[in-house]
N, C-alpha and C. Protein backbone atom coordinates (compact mmCIF):
# COMPACT_ATOMS: atom_id res chain seq x y z
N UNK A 1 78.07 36.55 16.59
CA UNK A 1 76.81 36.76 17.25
C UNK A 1 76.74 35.94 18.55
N UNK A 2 77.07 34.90 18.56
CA UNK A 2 77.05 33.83 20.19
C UNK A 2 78.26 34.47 21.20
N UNK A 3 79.08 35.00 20.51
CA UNK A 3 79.95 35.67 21.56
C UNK A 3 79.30 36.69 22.09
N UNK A 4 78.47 37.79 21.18
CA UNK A 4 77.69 38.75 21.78
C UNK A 4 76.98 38.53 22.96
N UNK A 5 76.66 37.36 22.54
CA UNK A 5 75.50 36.61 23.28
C UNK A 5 75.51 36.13 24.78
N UNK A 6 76.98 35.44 24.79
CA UNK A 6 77.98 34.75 26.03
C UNK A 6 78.26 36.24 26.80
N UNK A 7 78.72 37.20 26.01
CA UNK A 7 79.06 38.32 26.96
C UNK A 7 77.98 38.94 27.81
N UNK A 8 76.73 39.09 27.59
CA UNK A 8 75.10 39.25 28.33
C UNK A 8 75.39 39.30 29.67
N UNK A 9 75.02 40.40 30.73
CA UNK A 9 75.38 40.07 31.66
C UNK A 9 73.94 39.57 32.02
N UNK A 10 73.87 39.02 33.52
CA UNK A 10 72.19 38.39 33.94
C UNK A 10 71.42 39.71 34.10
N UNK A 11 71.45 40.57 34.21
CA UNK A 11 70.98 41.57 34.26
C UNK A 11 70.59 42.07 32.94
N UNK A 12 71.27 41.90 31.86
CA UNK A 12 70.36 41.57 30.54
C UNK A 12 69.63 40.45 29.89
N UNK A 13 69.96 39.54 30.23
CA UNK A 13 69.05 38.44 30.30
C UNK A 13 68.08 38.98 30.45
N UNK A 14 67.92 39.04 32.39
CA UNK A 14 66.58 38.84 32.56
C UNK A 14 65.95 40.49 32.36
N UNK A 15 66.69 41.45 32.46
CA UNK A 15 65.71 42.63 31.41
C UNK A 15 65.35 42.29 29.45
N UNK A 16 65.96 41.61 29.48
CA UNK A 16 65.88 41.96 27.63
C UNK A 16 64.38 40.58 27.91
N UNK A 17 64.67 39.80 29.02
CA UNK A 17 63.49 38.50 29.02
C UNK A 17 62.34 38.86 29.30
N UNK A 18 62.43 40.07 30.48
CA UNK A 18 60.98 40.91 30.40
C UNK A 18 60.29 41.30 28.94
N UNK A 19 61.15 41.90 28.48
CA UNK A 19 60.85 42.38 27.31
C UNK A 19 60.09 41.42 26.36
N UNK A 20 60.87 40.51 26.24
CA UNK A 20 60.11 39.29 25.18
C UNK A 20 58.78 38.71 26.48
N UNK A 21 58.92 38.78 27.14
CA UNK A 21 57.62 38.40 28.33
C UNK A 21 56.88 39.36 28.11
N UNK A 22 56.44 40.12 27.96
CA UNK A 22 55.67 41.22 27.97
C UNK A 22 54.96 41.11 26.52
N UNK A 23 56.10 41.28 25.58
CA UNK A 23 55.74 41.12 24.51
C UNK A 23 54.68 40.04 23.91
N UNK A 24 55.26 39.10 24.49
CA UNK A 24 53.89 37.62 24.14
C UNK A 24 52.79 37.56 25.10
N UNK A 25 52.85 38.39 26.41
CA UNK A 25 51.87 38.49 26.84
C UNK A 25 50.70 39.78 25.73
N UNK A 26 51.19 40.77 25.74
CA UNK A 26 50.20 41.12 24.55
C UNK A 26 50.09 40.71 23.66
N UNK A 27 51.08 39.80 22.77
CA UNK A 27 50.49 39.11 21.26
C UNK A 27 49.14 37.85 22.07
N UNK A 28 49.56 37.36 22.81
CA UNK A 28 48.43 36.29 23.30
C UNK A 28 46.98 37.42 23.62
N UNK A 29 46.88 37.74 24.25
CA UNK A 29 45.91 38.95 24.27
C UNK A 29 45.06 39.79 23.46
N UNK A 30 45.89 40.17 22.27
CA UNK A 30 46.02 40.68 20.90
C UNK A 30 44.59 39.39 20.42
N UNK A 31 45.88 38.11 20.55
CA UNK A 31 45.56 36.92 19.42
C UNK A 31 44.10 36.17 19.71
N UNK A 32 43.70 36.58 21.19
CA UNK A 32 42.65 36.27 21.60
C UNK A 32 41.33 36.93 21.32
N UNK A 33 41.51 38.20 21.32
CA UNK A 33 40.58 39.17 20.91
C UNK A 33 40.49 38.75 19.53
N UNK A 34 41.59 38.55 18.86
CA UNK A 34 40.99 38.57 17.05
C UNK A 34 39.98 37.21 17.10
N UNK A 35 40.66 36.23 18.00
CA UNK A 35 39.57 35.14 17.53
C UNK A 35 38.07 35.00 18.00
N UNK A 36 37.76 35.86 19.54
CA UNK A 36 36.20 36.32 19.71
C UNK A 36 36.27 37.27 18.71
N UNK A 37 36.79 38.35 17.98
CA UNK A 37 35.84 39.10 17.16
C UNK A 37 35.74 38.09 15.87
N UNK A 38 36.15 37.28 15.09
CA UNK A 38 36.38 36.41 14.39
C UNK A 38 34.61 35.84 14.46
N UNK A 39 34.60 35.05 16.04
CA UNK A 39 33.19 34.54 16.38
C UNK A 39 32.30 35.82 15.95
N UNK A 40 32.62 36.92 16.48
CA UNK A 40 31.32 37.68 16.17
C UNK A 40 30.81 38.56 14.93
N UNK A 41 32.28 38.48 14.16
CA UNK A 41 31.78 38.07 12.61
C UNK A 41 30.73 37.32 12.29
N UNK A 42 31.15 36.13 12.77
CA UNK A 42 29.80 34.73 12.60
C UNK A 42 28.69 34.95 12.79
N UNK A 43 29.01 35.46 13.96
CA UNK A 43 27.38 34.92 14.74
C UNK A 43 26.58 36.44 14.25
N UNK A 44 27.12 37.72 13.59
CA UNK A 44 26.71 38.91 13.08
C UNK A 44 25.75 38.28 11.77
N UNK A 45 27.02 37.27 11.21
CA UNK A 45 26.35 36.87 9.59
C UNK A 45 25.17 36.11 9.66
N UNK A 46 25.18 35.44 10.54
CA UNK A 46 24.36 34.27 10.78
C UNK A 46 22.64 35.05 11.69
N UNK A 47 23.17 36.30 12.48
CA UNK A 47 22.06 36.47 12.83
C UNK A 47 21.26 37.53 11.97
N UNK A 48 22.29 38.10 10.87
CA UNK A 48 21.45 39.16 9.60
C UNK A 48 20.70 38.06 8.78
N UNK A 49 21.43 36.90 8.46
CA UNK A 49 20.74 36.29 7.02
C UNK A 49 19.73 35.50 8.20
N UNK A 50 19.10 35.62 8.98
CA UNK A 50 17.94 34.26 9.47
C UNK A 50 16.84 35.18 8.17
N UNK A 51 16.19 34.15 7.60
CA UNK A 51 15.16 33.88 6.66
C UNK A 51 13.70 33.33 7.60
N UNK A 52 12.66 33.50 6.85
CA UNK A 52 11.45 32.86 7.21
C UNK A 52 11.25 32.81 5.55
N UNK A 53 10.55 31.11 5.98
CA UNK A 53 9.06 31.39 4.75
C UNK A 53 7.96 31.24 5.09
N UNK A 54 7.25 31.86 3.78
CA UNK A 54 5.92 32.56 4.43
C UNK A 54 5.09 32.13 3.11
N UNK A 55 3.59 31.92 3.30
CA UNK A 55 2.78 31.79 2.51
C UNK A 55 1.88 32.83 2.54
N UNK A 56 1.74 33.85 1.29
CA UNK A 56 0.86 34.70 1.11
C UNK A 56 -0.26 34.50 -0.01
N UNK A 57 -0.98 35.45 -0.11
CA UNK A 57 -2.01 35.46 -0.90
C UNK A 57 -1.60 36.79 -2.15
N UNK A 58 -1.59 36.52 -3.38
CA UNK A 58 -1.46 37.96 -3.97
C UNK A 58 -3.21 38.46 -4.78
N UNK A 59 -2.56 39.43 -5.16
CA UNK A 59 -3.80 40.46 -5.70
C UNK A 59 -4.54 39.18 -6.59
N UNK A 60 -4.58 38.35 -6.92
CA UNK A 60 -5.46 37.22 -7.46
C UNK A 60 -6.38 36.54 -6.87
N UNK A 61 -5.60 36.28 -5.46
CA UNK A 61 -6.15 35.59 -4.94
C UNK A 61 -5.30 34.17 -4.42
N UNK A 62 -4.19 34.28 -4.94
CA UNK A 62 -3.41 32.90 -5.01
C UNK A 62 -1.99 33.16 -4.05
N UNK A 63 -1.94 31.68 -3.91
CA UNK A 63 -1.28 31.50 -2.46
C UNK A 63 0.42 31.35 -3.44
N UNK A 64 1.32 32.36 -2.61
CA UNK A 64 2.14 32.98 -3.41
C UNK A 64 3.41 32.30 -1.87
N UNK A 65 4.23 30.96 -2.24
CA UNK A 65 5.58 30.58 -1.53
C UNK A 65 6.51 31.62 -1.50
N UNK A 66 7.12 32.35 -0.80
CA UNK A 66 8.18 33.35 -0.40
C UNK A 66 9.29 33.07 0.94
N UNK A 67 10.29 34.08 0.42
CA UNK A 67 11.02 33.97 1.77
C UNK A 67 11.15 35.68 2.12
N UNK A 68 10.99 35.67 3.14
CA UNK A 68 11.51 37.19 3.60
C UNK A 68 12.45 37.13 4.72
N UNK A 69 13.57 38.21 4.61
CA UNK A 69 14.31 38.45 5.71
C UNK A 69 13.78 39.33 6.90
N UNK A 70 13.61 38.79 7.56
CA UNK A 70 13.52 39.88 8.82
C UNK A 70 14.66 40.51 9.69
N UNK A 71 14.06 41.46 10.18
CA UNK A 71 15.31 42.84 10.57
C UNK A 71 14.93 42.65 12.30
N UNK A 72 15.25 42.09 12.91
CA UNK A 72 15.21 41.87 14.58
C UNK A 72 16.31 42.47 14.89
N UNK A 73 16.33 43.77 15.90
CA UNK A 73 17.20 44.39 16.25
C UNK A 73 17.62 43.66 17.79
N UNK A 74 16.51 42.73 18.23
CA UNK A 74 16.90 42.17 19.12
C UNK A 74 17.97 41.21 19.19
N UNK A 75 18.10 40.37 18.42
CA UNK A 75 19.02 39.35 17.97
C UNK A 75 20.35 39.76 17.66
N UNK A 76 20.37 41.30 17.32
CA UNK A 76 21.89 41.59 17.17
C UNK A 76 22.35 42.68 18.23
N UNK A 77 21.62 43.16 19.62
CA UNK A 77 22.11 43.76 20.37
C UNK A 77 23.10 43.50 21.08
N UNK A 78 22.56 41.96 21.81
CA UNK A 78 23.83 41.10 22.29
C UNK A 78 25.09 40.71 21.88
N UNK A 79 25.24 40.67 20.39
CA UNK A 79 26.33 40.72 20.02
C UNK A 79 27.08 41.87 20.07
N UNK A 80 26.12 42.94 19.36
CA UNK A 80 26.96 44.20 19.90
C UNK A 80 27.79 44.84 21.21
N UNK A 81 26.53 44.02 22.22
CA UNK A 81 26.79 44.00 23.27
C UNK A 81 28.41 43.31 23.62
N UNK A 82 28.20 41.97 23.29
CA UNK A 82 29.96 41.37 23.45
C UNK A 82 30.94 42.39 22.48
N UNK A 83 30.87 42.54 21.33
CA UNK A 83 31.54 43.22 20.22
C UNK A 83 31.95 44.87 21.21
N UNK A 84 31.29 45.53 21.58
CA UNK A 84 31.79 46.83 22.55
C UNK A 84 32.31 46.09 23.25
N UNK A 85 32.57 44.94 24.22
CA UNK A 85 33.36 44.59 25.08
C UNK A 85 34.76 44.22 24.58
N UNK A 86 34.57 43.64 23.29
CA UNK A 86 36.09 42.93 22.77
C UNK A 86 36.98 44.27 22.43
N UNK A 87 36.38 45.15 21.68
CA UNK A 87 36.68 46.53 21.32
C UNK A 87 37.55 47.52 22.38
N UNK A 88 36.59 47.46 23.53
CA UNK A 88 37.64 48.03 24.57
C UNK A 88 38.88 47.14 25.07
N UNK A 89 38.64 45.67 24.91
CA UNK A 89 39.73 45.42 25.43
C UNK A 89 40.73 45.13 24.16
N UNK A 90 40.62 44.77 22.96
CA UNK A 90 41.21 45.37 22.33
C UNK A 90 42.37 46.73 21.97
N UNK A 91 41.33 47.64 21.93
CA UNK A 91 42.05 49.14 22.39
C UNK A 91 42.77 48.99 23.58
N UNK A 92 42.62 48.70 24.69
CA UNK A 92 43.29 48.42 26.21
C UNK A 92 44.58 47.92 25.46
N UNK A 93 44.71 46.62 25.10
CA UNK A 93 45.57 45.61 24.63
C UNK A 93 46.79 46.54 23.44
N UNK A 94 46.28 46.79 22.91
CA UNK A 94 46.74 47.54 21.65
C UNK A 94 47.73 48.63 22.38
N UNK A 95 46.81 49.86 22.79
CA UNK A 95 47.33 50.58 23.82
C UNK A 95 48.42 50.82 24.15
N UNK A 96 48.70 49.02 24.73
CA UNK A 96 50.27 48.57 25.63
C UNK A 96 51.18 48.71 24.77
N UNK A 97 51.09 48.48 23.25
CA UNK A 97 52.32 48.17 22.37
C UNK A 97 53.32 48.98 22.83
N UNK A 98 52.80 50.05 22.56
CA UNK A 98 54.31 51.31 22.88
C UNK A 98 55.31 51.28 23.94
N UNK A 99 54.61 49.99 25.19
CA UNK A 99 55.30 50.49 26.20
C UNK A 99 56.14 49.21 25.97
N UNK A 100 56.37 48.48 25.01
CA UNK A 100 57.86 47.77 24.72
C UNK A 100 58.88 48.75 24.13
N UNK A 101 58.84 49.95 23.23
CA UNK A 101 59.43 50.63 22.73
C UNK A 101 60.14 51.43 24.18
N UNK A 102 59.37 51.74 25.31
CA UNK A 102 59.59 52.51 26.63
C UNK A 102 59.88 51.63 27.24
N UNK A 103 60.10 50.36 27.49
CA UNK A 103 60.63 49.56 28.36
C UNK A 103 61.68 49.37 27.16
N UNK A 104 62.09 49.44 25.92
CA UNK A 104 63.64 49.33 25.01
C UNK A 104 64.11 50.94 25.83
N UNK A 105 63.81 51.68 25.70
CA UNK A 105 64.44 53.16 25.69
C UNK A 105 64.93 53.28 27.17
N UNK A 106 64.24 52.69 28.49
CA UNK A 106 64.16 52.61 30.00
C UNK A 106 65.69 51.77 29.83
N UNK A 107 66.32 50.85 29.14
CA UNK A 107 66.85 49.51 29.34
C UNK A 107 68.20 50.78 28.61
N UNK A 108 67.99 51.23 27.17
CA UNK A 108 69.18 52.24 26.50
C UNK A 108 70.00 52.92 28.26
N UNK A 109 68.92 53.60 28.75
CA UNK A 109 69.60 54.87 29.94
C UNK A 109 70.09 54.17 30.98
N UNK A 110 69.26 52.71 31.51
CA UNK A 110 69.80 52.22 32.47
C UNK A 110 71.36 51.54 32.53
N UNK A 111 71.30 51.23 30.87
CA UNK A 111 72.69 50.66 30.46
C UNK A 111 73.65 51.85 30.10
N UNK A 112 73.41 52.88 29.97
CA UNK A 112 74.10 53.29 29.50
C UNK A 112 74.97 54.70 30.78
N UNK A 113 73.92 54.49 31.88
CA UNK A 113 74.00 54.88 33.24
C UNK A 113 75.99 54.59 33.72
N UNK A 114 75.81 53.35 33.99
CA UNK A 114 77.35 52.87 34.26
C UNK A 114 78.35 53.26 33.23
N UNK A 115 78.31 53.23 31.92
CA UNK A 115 78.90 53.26 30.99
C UNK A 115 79.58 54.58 30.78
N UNK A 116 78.76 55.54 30.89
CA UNK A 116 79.32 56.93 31.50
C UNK A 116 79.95 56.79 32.77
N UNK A 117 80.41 56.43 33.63
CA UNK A 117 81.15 56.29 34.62
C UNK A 117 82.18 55.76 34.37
N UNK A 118 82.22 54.83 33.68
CA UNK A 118 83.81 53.80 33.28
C UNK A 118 84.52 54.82 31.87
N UNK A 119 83.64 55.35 31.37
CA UNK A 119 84.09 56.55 30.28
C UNK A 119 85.39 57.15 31.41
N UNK A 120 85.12 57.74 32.20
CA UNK A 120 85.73 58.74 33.19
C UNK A 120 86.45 57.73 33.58
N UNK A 121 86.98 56.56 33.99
CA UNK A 121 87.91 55.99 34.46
C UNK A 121 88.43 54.83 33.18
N UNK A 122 88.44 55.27 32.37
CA UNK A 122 88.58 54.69 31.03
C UNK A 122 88.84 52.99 31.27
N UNK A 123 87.16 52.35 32.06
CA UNK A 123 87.44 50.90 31.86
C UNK A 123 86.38 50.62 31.22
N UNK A 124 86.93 50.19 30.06
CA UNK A 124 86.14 49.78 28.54
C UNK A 124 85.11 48.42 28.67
N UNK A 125 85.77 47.63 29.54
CA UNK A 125 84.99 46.55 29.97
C UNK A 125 83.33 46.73 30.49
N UNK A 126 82.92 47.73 31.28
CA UNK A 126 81.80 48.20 31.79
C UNK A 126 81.48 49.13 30.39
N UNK A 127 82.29 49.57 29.96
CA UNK A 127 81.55 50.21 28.75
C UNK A 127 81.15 49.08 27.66
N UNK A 128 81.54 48.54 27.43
CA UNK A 128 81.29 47.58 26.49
C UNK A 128 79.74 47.30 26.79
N UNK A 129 79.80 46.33 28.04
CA UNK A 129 78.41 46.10 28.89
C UNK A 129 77.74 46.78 29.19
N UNK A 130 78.01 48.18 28.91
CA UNK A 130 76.89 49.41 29.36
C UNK A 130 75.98 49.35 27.96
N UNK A 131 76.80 49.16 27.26
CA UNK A 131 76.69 49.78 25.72
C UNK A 131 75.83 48.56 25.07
N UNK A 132 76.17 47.38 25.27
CA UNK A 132 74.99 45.85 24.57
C UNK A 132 74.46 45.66 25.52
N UNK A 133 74.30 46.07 26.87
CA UNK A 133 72.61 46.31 27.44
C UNK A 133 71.40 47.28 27.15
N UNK A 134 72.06 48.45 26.87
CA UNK A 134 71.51 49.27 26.26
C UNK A 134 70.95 48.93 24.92
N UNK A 135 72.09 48.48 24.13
CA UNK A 135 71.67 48.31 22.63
C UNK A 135 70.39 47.18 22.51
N UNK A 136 70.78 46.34 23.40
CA UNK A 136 69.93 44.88 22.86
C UNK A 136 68.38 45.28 23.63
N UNK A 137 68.49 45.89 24.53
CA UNK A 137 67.52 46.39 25.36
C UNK A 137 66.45 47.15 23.95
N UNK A 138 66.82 48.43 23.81
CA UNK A 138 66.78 48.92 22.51
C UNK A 138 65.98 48.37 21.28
N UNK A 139 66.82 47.38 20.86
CA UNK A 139 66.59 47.02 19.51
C UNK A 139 65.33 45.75 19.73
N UNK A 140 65.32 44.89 20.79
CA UNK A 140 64.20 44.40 21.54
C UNK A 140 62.60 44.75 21.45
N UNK A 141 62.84 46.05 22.22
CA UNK A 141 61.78 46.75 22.30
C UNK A 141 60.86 47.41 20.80
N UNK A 142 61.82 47.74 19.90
CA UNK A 142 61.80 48.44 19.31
C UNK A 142 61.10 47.76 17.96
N UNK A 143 61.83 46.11 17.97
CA UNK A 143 61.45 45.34 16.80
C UNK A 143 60.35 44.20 17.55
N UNK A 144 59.56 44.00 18.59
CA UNK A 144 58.77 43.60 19.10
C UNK A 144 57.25 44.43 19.35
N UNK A 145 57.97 45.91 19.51
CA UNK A 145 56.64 46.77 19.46
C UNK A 145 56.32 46.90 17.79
N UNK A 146 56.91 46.88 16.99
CA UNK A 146 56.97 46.95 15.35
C UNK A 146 56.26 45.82 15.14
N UNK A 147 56.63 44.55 15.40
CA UNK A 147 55.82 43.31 14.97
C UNK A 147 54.40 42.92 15.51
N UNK A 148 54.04 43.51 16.49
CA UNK A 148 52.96 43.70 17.46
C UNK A 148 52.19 44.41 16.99
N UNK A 149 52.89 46.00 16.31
CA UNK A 149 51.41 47.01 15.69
C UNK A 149 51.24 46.53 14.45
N UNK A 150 52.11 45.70 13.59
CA UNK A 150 51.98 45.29 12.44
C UNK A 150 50.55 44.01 12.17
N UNK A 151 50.74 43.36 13.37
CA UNK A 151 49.92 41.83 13.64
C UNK A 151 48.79 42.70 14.03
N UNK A 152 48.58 43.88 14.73
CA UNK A 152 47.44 44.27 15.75
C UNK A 152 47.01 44.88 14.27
N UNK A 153 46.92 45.59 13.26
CA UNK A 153 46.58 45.91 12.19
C UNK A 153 46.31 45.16 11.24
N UNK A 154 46.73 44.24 11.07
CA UNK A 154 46.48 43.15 10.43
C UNK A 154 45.45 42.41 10.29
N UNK A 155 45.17 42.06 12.13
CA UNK A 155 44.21 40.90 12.42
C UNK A 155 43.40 41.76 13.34
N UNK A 156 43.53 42.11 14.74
CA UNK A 156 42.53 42.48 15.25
C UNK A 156 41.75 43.60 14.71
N UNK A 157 42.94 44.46 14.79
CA UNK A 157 42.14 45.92 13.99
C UNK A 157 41.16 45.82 12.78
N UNK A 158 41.43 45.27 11.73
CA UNK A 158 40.74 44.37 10.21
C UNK A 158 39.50 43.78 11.01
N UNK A 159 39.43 43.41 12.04
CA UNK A 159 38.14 42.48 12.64
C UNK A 159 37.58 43.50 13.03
N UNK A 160 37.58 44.58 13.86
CA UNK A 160 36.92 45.55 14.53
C UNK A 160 35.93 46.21 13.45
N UNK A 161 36.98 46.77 12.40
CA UNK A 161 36.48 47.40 11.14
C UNK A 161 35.39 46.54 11.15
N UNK A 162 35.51 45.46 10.31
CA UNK A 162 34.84 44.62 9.81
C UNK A 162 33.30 44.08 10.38
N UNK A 163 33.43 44.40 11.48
CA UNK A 163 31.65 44.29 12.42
C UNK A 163 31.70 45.38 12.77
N UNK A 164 31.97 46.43 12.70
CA UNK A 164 31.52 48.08 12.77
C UNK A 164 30.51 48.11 11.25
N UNK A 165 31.60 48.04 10.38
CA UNK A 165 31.10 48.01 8.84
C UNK A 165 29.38 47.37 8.57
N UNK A 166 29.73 45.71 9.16
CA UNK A 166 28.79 44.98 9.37
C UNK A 166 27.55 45.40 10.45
N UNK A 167 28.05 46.33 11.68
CA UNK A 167 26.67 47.13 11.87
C UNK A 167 25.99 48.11 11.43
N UNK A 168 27.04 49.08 10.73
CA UNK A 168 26.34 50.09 10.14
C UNK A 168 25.30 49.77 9.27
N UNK A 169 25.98 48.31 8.18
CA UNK A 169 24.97 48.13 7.01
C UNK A 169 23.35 47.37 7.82
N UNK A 170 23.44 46.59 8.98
CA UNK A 170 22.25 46.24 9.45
C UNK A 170 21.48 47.40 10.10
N UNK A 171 22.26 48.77 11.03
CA UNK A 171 21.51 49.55 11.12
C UNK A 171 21.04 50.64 9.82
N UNK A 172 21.34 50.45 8.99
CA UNK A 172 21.02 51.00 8.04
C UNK A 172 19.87 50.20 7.21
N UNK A 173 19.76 49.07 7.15
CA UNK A 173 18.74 48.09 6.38
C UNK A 173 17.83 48.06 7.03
N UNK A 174 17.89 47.70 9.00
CA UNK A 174 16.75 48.12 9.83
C UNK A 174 16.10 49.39 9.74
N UNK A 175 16.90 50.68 9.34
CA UNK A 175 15.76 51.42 9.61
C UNK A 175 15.47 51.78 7.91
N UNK A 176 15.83 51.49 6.98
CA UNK A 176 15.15 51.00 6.15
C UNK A 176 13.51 50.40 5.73
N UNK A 177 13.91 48.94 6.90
CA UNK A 177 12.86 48.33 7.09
C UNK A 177 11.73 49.11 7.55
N UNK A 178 12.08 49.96 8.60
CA UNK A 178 10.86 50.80 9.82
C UNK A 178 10.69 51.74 8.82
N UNK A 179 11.21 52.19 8.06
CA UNK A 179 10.54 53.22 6.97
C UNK A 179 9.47 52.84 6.06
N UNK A 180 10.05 52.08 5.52
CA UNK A 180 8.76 51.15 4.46
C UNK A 180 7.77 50.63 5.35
N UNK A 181 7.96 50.25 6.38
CA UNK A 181 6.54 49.81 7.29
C UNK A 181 6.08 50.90 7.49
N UNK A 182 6.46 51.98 7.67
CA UNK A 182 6.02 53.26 8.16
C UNK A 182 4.66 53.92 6.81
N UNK A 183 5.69 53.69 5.88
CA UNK A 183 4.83 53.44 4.15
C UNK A 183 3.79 53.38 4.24
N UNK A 184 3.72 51.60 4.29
CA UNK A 184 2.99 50.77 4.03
C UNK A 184 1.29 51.08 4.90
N UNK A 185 1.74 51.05 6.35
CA UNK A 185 0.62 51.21 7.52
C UNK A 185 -0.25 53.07 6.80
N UNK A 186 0.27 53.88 6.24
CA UNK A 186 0.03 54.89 6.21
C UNK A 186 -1.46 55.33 4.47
C-alpha cells in the first residue's frame, strides 16, 4: 500500500486532495446545520411547554390553583422562521454530496485519458499512472460521497424530521385550542 502511495503522481495528490477538501468542506457544513437544528429542537420544546398558573373560581365558588398551557403561535413563528432557513441550507448542503461521486468519475476519464495513448505505444509506465489516478480518484469520491449521505441521514436529516414532526403536533394542538375557544364563546 505505501508503494502505491510513493508512486502518486502530484497531479493526484493534489486532485484526489480536492476531493478530501471538498469533502470536509460539506461534512463541516452538514455538521453545522445539525447543531442549529439541534438548538431548534430546544428552543421548539421549551417554547411548546411555557406553562402559566392561574387562579380560578369553580362552579362553588372556590378559588381553584391550576396550570394551563398556552398555545402562542407567536413564540414559535420565529423559530420556524430560522428552522425554514436551516432546511434550505441544509438541502443546498446535502445537494452537493453527489458531486464527490462526479468529481471521482471526472478524475476515472481524466486518468484514464493518457492511459489510452501509452496503450497504443505500449508504455505501461503512463498506463500504470493513468490507471491509479483514475482508480484512487474513483474510489475517493465514491467512499466519501457514501460516508457523507450516510452522516447527512443520520444527523441532519433525523433533525429536520424531527421539528417538522414537532410542528405539525403544535399546529395541530393550536388549532385545537381555536376550536374549543370557538366552543366555548358560542
Amino acid at each position: 500500500m505505501a508503494a502505491f502511495f510513493q508512486n502518486l503522481s502530484i497531479f493526484e495528490w493534489i486532485y484526489d486532495g480536492v476531493i478530501v477538501l471538498w469533502a470536509l468542506v460539506i461534512f463541516c457544513a452538514l455538521s453545522s446545520v445539525s447543531r442549529s437544528l439541534k438548538e431548534i429542537v430546544e428552543k421548539t420544546d421549551r417554547a411548546y411547554s411555557s406553562a402559566k398558573s392561574e387562579t380560578r373560581i369553580d362552579a362553588s365558588g372556590n378559588t381553584v390553583e391550576g396550570t394551563s398551557r398556552t398555545f402562542n403561535r407567536e413564540k414559535h413563528e420565529p423559530i420556524r422562521a430560522e428552522f425554514t432557513k436551516l432546511a434550505v441550507r441544509y438541502i443546498k448542503w446535502s445537494n452537493l454530496i453527489p458531486t464527490l461521486t462526479l468529481l471521482g468519475l471526472l478524475g476515472t476519464v481524466l486518468g484514464l485519458m493518457p492511459g489510452l495513448a501509452a496503450v497504443k505505444e505500449q508504455d505501461f509506465g503512463i498506463l500504470y499512472s493513468s490507471l491509479s489516478t483514475s482508480l484512487t480518484s474513483t474510489a475517493l469520491g465514491l467512499i466519501s460521497s457514501l460516508i457523507l449521505k450516510i452522516y447527512a441521514s443520520a444527523k441532519p436529516d433525523a433533525r429536520v424530521n424531527e421539528v417538522e414532526l414537532q410542528f405539525e403536533e403544535i399546529d395541530r394542538r393550536y388549532d385545537i385550542a381555536l376550536g374549543a375557544d370557538r366552543i366555548s364563546r358560542s
